[in-house]
Protein backbone atom coordinates (compact mmCIF):
# COMPACT_ATOMS: atom_id res chain seq x y z
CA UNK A 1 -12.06 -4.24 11.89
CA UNK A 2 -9.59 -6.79 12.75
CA UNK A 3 -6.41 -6.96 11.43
CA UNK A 4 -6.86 -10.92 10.91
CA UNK A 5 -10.02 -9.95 8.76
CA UNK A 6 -7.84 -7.76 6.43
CA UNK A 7 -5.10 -10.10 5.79
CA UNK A 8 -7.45 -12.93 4.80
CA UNK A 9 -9.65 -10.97 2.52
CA UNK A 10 -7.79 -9.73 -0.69
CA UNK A 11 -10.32 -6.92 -1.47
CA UNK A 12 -9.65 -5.48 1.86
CA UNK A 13 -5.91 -5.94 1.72
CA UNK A 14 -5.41 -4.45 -1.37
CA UNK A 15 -7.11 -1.04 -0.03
CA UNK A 16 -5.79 -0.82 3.71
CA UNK A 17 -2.38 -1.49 2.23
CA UNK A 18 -2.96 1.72 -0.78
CA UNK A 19 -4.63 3.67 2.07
CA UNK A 20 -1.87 3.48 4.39
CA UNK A 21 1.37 3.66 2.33
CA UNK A 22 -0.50 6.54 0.50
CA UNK A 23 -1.04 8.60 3.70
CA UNK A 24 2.75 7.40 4.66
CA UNK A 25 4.01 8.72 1.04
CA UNK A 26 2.06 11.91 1.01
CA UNK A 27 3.08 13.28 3.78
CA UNK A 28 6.75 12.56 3.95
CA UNK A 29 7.30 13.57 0.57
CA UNK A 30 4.81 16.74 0.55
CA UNK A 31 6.97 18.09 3.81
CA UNK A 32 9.88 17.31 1.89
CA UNK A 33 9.04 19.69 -0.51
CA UNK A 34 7.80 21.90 1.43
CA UNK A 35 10.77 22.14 3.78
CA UNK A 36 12.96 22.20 0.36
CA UNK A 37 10.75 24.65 -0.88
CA UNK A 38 12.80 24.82 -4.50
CA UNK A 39 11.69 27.95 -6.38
CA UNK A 40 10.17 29.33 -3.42
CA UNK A 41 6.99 28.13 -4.65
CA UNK A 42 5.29 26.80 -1.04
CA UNK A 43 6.02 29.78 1.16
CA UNK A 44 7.32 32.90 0.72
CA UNK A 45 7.32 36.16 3.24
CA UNK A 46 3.47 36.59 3.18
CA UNK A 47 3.34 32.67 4.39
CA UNK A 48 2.36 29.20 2.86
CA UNK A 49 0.65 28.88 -0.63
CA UNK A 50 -1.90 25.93 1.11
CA UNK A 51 -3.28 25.12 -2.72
CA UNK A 52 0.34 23.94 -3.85
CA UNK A 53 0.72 21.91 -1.17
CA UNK A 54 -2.32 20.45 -1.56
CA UNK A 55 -1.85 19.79 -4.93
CA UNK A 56 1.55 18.41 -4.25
CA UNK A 57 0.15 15.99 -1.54
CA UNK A 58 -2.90 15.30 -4.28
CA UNK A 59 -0.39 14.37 -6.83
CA UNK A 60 1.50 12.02 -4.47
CA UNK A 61 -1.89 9.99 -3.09
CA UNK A 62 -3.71 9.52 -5.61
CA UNK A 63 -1.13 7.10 -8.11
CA UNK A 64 0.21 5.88 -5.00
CA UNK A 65 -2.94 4.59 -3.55
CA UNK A 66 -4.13 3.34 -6.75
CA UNK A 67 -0.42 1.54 -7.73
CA UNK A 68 -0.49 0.63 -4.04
CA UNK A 69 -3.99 -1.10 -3.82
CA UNK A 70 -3.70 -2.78 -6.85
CA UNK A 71 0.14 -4.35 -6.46
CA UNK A 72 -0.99 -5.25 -2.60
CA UNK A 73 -4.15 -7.02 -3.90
CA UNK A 74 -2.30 -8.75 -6.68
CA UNK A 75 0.38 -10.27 -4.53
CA UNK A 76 -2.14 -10.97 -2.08
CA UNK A 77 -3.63 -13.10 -4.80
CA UNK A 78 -0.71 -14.87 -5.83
CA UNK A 79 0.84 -15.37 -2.71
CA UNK A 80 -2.51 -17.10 -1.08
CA UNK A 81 -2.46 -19.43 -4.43
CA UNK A 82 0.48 -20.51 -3.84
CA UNK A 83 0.79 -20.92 -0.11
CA UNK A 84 -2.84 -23.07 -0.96
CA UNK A 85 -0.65 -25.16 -3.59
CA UNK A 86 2.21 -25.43 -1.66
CA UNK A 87 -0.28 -27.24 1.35
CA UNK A 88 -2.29 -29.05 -1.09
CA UNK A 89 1.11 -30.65 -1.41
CA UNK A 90 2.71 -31.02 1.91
CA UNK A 91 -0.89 -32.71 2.51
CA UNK A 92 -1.15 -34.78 -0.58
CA UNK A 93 2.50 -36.18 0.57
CA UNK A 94 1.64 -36.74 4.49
CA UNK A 95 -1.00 -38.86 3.36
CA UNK A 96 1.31 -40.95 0.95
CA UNK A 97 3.41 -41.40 4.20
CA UNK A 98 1.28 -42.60 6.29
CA UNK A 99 -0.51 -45.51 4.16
CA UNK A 100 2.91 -47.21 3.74
């Protein structure tokens, strides 16, 4: 997929952009708390507890790629209508220009 093909396309924006600041979010702020390990809830002397951290790094992706993909859609919307208004006008006066 080309990257051109994802920033003109608003329904493919939207969910590359939630995909990839998900991922990004997930796993910084799971191995923060990990590393932090507050309560001693992640490890402990017999080793990791994998299903916390997976449901630490489940409760970080999932609202962020859904907040994510819909905010990054959104302004992908707006921001295409009014870069298309904003021509429609620099055109619209060009041609006023050049008939005088």
């Amino acid at each position: 997929m080309k990257i051109r093909t994802v920033v003109d396309k608003f329904w493919l924006f939207g969910p590359v952009s939630g995909i990839a600041c998900a991922v990004l979010t997930t796993a910084l702020f799971t191995a923060m708390d990990w590393a932090r390990n507050s309560a001693g809830i992640f490890r402990d002397s017999s080793g990791t507890d994998w299903s916390i951290v997976y449901d630490t790094a489940a409760s970080w992706f999932v609202p962020t790629l859904v907040y994510v993909t819909i905010l990054a859609g959104l302004g992908h919307l707006v921001t295409g209508g009014l870069v298309s208004v904003y021509r429609k006008q620099i055109s619209k006066t060009d041609g006023e220009s050049g008939s005088q």
